[in-house]
Protein backbone atom coordinates (compact mmCIF):
# COMPACT_ATOMS: atom_id res chain seq x y z
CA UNK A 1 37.64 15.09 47.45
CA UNK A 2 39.64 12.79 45.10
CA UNK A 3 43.08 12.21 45.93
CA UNK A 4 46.60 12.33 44.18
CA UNK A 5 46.98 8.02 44.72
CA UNK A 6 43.21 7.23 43.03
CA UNK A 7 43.40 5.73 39.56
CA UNK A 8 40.87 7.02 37.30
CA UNK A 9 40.39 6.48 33.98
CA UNK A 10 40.27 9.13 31.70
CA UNK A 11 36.55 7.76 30.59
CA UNK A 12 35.37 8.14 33.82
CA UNK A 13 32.48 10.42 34.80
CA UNK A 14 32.81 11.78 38.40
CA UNK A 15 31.02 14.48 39.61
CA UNK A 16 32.26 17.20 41.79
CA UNK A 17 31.79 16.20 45.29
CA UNK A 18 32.53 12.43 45.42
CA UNK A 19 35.22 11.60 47.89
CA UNK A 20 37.10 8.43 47.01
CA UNK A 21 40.05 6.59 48.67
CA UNK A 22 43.49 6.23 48.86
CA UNK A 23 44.66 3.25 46.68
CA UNK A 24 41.43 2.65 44.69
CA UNK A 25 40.62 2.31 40.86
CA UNK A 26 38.33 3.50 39.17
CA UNK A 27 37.27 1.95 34.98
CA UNK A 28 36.52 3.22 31.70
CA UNK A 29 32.44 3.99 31.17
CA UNK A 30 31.93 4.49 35.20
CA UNK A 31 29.83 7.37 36.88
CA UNK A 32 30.46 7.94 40.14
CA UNK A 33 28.12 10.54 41.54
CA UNK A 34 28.15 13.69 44.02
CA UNK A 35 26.99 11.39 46.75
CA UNK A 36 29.55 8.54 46.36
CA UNK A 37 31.78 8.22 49.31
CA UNK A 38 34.12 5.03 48.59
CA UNK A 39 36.60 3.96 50.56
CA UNK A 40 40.37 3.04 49.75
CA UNK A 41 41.31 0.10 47.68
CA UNK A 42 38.60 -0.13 46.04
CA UNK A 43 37.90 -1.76 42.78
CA UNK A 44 34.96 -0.27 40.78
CA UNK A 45 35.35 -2.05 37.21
CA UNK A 46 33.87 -0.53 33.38
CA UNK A 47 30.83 0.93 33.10
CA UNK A 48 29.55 0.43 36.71
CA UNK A 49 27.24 3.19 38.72
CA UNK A 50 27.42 4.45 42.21
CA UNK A 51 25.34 7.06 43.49
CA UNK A 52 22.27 6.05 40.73
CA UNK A 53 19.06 8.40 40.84
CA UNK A 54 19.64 10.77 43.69
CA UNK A 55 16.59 13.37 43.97
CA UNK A 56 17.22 17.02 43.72
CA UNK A 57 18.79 18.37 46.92
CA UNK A 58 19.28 14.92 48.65
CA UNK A 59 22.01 14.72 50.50
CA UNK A 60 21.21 10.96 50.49
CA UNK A 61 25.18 9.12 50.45
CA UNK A 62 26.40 6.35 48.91
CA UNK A 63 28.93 4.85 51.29
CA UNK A 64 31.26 1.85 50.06
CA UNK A 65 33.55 0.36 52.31
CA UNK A 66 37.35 0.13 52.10
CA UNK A 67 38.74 -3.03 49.58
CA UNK A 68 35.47 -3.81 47.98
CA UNK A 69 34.61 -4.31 44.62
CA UNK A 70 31.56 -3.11 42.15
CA UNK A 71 32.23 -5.22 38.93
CA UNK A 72 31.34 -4.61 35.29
CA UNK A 73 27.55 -2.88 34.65
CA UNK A 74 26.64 -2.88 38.43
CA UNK A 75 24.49 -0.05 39.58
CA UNK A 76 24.80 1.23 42.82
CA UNK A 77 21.85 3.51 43.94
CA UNK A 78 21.33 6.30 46.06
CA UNK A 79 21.42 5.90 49.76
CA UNK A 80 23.20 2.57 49.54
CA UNK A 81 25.61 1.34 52.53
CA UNK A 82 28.70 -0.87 51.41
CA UNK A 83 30.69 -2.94 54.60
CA UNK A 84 34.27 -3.43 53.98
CA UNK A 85 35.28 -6.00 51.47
CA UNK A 86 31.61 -6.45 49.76
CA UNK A 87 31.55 -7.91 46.50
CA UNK A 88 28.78 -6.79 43.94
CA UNK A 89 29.13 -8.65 40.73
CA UNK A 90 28.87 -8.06 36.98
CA UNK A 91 25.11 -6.23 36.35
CA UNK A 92 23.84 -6.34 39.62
CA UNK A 93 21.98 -3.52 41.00
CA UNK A 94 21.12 -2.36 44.16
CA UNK A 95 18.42 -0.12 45.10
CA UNK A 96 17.95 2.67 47.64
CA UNK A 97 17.85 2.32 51.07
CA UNK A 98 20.09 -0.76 51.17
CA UNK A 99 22.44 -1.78 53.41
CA UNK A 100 25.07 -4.59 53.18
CA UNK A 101 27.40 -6.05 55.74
CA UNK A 102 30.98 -6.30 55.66
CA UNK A 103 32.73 -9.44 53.25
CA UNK A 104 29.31 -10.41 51.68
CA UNK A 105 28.91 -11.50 48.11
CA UNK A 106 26.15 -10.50 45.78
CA UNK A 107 26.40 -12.34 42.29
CA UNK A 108 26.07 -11.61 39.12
CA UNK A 109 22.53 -9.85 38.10
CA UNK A 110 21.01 -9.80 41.36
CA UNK A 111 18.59 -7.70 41.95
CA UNK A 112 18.18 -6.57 45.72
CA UNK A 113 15.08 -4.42 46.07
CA UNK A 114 14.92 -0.82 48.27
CA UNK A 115 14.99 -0.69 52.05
CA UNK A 116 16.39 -4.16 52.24
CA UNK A 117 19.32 -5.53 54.52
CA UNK A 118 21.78 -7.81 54.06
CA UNK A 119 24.27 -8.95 56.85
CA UNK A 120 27.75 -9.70 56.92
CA UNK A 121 29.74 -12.59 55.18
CA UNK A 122 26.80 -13.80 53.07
CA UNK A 123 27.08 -15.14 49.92
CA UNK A 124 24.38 -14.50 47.17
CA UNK A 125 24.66 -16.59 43.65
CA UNK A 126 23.89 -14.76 40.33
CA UNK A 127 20.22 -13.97 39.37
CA UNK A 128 18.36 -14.04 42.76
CA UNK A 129 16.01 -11.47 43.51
CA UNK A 130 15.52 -10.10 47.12
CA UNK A 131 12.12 -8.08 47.53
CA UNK A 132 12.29 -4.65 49.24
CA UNK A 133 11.79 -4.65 52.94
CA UNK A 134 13.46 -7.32 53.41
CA UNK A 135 16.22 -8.27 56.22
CA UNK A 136 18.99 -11.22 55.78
CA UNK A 137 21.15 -12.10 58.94
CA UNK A 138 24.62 -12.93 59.03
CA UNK A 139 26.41 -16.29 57.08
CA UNK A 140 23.36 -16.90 54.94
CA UNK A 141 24.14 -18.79 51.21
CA UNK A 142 21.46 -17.94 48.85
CA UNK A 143 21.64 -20.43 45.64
CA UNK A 144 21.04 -19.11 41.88
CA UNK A 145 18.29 -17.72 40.77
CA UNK A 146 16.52 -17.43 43.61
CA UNK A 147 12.76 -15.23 43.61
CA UNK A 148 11.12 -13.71 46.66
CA UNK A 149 7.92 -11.37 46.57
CA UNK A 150 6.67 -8.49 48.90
CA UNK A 151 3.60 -7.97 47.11
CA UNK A 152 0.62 -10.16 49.11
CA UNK A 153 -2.18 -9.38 46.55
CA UNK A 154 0.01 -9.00 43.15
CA UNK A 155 -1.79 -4.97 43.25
CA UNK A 156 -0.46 -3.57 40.35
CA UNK A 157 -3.12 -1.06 39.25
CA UNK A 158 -5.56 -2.29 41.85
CA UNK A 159 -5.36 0.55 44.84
CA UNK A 160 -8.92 -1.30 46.27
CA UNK A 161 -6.74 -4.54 47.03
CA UNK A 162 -3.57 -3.20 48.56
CA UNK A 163 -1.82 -4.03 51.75
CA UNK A 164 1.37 -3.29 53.14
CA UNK A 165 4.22 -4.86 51.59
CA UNK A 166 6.22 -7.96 53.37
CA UNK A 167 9.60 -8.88 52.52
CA UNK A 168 11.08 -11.36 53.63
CA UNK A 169 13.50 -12.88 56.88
CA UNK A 170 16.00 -14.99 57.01
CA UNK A 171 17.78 -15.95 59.73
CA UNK A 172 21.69 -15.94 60.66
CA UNK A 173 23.20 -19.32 58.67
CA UNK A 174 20.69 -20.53 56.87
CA UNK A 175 21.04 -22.31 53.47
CA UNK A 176 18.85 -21.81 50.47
CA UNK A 177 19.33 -23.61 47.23
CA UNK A 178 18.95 -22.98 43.76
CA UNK A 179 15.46 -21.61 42.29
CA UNK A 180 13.76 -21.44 45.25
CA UNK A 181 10.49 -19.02 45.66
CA UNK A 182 9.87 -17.03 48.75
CA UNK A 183 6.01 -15.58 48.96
CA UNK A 184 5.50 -12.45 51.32
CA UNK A 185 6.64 -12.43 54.61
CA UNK A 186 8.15 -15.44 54.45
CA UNK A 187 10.65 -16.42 57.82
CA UNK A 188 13.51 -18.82 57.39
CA UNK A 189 14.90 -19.52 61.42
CA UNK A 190 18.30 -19.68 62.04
CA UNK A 191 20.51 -22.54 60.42
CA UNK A 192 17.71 -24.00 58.41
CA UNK A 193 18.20 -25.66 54.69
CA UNK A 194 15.90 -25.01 51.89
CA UNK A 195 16.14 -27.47 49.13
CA UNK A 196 16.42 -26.83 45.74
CA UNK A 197 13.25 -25.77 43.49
CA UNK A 198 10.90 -25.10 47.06
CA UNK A 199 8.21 -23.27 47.37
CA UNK A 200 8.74 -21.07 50.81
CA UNK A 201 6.09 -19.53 52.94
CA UNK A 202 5.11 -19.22 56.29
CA UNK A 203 8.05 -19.81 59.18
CA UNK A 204 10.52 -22.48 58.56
CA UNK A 205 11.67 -23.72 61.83
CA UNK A 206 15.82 -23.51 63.06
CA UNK A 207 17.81 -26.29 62.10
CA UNK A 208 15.21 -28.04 59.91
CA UNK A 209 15.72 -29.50 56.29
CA UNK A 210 12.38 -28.64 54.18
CA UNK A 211 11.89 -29.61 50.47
CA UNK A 212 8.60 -29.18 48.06
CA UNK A 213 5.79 -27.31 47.06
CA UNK A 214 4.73 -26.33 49.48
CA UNK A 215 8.14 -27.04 51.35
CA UNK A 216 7.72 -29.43 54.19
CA UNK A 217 10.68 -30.08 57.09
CA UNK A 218 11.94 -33.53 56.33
CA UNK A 219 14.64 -33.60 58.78
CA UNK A 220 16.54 -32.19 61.39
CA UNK A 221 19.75 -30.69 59.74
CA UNK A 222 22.72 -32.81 61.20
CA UNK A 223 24.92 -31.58 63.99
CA UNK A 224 28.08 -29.69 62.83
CA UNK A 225 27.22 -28.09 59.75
CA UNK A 226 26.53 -24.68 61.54
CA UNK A 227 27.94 -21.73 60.07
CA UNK A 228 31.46 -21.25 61.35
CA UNK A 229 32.40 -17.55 62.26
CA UNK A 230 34.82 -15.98 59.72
């Protein structure tokens, strides 16, 4: 259902089926699919996707939340979950089975991989990558162009080698900075600081500093920089 007080431009694609909400807009160049369910003052800029590659017959939804915003070239795939007031940037994308908490920030070109989770008020910086399975807790800052991995034994091709993928954890409030690399099945505890250019693996222990390659805890991380509820 698309109502009388939606903006759409008249170079939109929607397909019969998608519901939208009261007050939103909708760009030039967009596709909105069957499956898109968005909510009211919304904000989906030119050329973005929602509802990307649903199978035949799925009844797989996109859901996104009232007042957020998909920006310029961001794809939206099937069986994606949008809190109120997300952000998706210019070009990211955002595969199936994802789920993302209300007021959290993804940045331009991310790339967050399928059956992933992201929690509420977290703010990822352009370019990171976040490997399916994974599961990020509430208040985490990611820094740019940050890489994790899923794949243990890099199996491309190679059936004989395989094991079950592991994402990645990361605990409510931690900090991660820029270019940092996150191997499989990687935990970051709660309110611990990655610096910049690490090498991550293993558990990294709550409210510990850790820098290098392999990253090492340096420090304790003072008192009072916990993340402060929003």
């Amino acid at each position: 259902m698309i109502r009388s007080d939606v903006t759409i431009s008249p170079q939109a694609h929607v397909e019969e089926g998608a519901e939208i909400g009261a007050g939103t807009r909708i760009g030039p160049g967009t596709f909105i699919g069957c499956n898109a369910r968005i909510g009211r003052n919304c904000s989906v800029e030119n050329g973005a996707t929602i509802g990307y590659g649903k199978p035949p017959g799925s009844s797989a939804l996109t859901i996104i939340g009232d007042g957020s915003l998909i920006a310029t070239g961001a794809v939206l795939y099937h069986s994606v979950t949008l809190g109120n007031s997300v952000k998706i940037r210019h070009c990211a994308a955002i595969r199936e089975h994802v789920t993302i908490g209300e007021g959290t920030s993804i940045g331009s070109f991310n790339n967050i991989e399928h059956h992933s989770t992201i929690g509420r008020f977290c703010s990822l910086h352009s370019h990171c990558h976040i490997t399916d399975f994974s599961k990020l807790e509430d208040y985490i800052f990611v820094g740019p162009s940050f890489t994790s991995f899923s794949d243990v034994n890099l199996d491309y091709r190679r059936p004989q080698i395989h094991q079950p993928y592991s994402g990645i954890t990361i605990r409510h409030g931690a900090r991660i900075g820029g270019r940092v690399t996150a191997l499989p099945g990687t935990l970051v505890e709660s309110e611990a600081v990655i610096g910049a250019g690490s090498l991550i693996k293993g558990t990294l222990l709550a409210g510990f500093a850790y820098v290098g390659n392999p990253a090492r805890a340096v420090s304790r991380v003072p008192a009072g920089q916990t993340a402060n509820e929003c």
